[in-house]
C-alpha atoms as a PDB file:
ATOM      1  CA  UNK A   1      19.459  45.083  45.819  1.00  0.00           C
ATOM      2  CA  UNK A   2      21.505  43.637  43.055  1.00  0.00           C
ATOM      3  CA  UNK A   3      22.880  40.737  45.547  1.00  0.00           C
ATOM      4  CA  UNK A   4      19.047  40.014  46.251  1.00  0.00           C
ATOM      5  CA  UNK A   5      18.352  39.266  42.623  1.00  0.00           C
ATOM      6  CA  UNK A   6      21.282  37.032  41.766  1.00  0.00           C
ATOM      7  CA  UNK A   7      20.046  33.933  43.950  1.00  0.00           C
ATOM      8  CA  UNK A   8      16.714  34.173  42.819  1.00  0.00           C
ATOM      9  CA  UNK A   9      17.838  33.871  38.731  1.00  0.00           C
ATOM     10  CA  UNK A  10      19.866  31.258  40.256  1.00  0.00           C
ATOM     11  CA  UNK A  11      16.781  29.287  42.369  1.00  0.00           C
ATOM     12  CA  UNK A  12      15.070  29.818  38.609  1.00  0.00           C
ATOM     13  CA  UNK A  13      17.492  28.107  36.552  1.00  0.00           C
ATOM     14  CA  UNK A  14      17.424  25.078  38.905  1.00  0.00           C
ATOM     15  CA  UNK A  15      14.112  24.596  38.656  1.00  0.00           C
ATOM     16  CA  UNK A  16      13.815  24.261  35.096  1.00  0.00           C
ATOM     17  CA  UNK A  17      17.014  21.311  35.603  1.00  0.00           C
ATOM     18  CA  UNK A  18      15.464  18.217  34.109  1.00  0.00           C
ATOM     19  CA  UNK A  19      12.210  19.841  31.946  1.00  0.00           C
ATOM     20  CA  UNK A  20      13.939  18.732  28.377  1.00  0.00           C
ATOM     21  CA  UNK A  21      14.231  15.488  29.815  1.00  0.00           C
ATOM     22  CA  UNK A  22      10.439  15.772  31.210  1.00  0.00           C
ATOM     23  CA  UNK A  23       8.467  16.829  28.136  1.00  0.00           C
ATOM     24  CA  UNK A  24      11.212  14.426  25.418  1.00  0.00           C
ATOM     25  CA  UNK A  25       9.617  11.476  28.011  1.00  0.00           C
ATOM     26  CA  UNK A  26       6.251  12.656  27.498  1.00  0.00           C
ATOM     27  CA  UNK A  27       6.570  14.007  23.467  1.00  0.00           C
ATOM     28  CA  UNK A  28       8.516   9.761  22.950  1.00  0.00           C
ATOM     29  CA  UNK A  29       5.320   8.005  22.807  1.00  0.00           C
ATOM     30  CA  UNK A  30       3.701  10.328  20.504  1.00  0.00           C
ATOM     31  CA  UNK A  31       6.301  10.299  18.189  1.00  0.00           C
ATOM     32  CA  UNK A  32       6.366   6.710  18.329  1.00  0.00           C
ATOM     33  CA  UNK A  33       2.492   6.550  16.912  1.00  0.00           C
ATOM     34  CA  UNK A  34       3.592   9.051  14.853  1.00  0.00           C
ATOM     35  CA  UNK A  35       5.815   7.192  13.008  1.00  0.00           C
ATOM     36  CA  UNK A  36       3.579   4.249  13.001  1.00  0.00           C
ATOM     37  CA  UNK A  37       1.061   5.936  11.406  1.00  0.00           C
ATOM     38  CA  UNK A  38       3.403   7.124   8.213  1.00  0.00           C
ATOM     39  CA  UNK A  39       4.358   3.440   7.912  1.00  0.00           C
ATOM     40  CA  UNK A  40       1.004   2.318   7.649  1.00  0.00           C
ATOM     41  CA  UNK A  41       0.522   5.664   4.973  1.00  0.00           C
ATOM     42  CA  UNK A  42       3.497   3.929   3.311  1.00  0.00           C
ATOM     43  CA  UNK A  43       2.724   0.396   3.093  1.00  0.00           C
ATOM     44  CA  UNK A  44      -0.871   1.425   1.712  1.00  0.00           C
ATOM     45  CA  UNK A  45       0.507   3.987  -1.036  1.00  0.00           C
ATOM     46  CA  UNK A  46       3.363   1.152  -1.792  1.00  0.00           C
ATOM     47  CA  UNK A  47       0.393  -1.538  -2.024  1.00  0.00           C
ATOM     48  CA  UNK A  48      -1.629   0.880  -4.522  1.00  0.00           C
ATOM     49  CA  UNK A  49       1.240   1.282  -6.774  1.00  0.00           C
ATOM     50  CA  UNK A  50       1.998  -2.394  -7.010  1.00  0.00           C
ATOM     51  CA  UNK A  51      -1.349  -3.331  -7.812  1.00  0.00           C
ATOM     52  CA  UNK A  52      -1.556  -1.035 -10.230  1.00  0.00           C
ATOM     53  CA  UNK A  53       1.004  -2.144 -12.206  1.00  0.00           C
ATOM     54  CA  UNK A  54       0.317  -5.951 -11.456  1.00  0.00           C
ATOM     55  CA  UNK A  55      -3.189  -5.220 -13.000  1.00  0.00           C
ATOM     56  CA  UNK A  56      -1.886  -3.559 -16.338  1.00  0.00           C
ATOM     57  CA  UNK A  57       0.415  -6.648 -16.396  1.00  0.00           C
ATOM     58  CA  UNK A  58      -2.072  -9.066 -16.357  1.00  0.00           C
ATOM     59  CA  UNK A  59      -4.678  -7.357 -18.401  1.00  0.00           C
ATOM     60  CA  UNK A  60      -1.546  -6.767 -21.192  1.00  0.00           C
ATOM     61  CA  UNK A  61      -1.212 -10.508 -20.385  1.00  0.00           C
ATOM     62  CA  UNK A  62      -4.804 -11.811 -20.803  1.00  0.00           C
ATOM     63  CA  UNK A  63      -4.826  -9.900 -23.810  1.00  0.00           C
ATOM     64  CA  UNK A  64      -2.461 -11.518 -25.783  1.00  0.00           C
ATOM     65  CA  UNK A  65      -4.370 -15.204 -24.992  1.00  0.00           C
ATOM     66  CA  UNK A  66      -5.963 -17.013 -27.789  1.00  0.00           C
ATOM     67  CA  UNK A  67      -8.953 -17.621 -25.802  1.00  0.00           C
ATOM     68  CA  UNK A  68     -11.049 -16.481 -22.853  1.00  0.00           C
ATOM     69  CA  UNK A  69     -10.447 -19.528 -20.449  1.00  0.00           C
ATOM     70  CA  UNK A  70      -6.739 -19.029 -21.276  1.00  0.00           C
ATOM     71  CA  UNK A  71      -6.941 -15.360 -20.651  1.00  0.00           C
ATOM     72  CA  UNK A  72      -8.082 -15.857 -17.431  1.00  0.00           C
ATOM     73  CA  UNK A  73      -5.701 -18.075 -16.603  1.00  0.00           C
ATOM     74  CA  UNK A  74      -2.626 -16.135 -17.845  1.00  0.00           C
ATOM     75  CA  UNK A  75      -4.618 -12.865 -15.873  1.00  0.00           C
ATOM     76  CA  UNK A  76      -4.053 -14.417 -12.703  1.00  0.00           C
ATOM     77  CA  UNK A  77      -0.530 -16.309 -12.738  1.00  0.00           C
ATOM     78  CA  UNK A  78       0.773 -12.800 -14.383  1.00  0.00           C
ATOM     79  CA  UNK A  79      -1.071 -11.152 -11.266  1.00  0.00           C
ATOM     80  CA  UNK A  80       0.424 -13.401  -8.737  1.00  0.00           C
ATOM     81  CA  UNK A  81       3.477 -13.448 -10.276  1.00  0.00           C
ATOM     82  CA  UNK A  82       4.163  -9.705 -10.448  1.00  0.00           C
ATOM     83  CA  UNK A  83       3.150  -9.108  -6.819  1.00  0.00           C
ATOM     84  CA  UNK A  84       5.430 -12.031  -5.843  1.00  0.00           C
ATOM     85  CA  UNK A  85       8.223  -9.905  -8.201  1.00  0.00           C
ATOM     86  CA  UNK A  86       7.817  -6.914  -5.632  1.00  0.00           C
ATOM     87  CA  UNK A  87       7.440  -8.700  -2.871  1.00  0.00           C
ATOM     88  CA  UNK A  88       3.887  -7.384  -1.802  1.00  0.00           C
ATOM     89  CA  UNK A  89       2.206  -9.855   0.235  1.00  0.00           C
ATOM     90  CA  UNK A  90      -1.034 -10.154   0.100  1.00  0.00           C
ATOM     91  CA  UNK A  91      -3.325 -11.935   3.080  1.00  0.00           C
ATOM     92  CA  UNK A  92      -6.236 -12.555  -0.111  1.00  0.00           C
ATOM     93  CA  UNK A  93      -5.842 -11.968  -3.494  1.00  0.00           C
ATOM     94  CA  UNK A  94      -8.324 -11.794  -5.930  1.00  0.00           C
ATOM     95  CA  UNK A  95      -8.245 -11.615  -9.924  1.00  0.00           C
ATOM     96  CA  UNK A  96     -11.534 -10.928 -11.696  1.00  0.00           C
ATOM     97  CA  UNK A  97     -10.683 -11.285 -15.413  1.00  0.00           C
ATOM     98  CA  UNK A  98     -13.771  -9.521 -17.863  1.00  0.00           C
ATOM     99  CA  UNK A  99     -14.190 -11.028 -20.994  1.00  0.00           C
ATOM    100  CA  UNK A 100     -17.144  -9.892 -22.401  1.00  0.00           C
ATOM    101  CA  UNK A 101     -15.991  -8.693 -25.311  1.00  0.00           C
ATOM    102  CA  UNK A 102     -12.805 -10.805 -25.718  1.00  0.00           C
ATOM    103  CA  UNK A 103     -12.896 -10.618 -29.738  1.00  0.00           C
ATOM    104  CA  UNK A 104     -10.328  -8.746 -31.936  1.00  0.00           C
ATOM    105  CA  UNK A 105     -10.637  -5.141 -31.787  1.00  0.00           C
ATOM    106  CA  UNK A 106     -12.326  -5.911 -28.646  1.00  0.00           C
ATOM    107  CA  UNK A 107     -10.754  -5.561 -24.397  1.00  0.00           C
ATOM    108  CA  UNK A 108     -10.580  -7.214 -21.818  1.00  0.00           C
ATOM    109  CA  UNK A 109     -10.271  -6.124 -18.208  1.00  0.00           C
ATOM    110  CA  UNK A 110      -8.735  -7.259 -15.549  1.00  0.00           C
ATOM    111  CA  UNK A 111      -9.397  -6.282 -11.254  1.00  0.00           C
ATOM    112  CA  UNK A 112      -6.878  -7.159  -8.970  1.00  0.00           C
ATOM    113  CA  UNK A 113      -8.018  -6.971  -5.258  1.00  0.00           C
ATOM    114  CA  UNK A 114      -5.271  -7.475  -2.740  1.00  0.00           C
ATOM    115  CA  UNK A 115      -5.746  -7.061   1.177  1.00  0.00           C
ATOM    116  CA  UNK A 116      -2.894  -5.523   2.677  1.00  0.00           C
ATOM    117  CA  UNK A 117      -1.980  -6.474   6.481  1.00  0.00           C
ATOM    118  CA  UNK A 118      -1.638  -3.714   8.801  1.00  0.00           C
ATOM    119  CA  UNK A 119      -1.944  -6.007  11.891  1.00  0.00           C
ATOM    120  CA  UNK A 120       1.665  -5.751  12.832  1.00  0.00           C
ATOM    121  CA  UNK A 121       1.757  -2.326  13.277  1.00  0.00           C
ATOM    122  CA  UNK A 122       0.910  -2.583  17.008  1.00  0.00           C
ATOM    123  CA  UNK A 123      -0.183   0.947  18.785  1.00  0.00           C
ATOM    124  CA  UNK A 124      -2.235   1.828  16.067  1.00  0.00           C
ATOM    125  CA  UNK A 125      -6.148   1.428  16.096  1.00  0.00           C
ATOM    126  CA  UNK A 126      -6.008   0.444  12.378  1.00  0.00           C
ATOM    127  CA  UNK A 127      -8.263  -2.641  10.387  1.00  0.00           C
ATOM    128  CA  UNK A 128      -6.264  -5.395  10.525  1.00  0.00           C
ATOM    129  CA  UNK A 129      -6.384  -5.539   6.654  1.00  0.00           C
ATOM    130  CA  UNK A 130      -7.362  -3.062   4.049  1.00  0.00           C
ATOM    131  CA  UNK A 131      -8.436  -4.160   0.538  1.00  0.00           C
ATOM    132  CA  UNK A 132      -6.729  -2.267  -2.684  1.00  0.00           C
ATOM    133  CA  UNK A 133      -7.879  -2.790  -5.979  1.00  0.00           C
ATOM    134  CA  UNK A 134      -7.188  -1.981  -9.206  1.00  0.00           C
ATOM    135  CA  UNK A 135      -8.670  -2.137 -12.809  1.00  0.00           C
ATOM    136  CA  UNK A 136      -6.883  -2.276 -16.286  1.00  0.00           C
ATOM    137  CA  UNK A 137      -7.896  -3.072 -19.375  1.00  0.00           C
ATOM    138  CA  UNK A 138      -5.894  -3.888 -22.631  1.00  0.00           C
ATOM    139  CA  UNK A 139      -7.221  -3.585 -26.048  1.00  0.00           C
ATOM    140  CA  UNK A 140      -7.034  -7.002 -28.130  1.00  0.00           C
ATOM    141  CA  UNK A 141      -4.746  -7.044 -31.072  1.00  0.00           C
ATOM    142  CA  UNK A 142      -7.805  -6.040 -33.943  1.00  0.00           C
ATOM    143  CA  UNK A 143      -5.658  -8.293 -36.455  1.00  0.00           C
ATOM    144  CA  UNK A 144      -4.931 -11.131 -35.239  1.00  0.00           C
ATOM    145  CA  UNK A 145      -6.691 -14.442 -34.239  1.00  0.00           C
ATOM    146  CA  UNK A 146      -9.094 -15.411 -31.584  1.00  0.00           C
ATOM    147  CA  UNK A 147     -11.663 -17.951 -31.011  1.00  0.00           C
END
């Protein structure tokens, strides 16, 4: 009996020849999207964090102008610029500069919307852009001058 049962664990083990193979061929493409996916996470977490600290720039920035036109102004080139520092590239980019109460003791506020691409991440049923935004405002200097 124990002869019997010797070719049969043998016929087994041949017929499993190749399944590693099978299912890392079928598990490849998944893992591909897989990793896609976390990229996009990544880009989008990276954008977030840049435009954060873009907007504190400029509102800091915009703060320190003498008047509101120039407070825009500086809002927006500081904006720019500090994306263009950390390389985020944006496919629109928006700065809305508040300055309501642009007076000393006052603050101003500044939103910076950027629209991240995502279109190169191919395999992925993603937007082909996704708008981040960010808000920061900056207290104006109570004793200095402003017109």
């Amino acid at each position: 009996m124990s002869t019997r049962r010797e070719p049969q664990k043998r016929r087994r083990l041949r017929d499993e020849r190749g399944a590693v193979s099978t299912e890392l061929v079928l598990l490849t493409p998944l893992l591909i999207v897989l990793l896609l996916f976390v990229v996009a996470l990544g880009r989008l977490a990276s954008a977030h964090l840049e435009i954060d600290g873009a907007a504190a720039q400029a509102a800091r920035a915009a703060s320190i102008a003498t008047t509101p036109a120039a407070a825009t102004a500086t809002a927006a080139q500081t904006a720019t610029a500090a994306l263009g520092t950390d390389h985020v590239t944006c496919a629109a980019l928006t700065v809305h500069t508040d300055t309501a109460s642009f007076a000393p003791g006052g603050s101003v506020a500044v939103t910076v919307t950027c629209s991240v691409t995502l279109s190169d991440l191919v395999g992925l049923r993603l937007p082909a852009t996704e708008s981040v935004s960010s808000t920061a405002t900056s207290v104006i200097d109570r004793y200095r001058a402003a017109s």
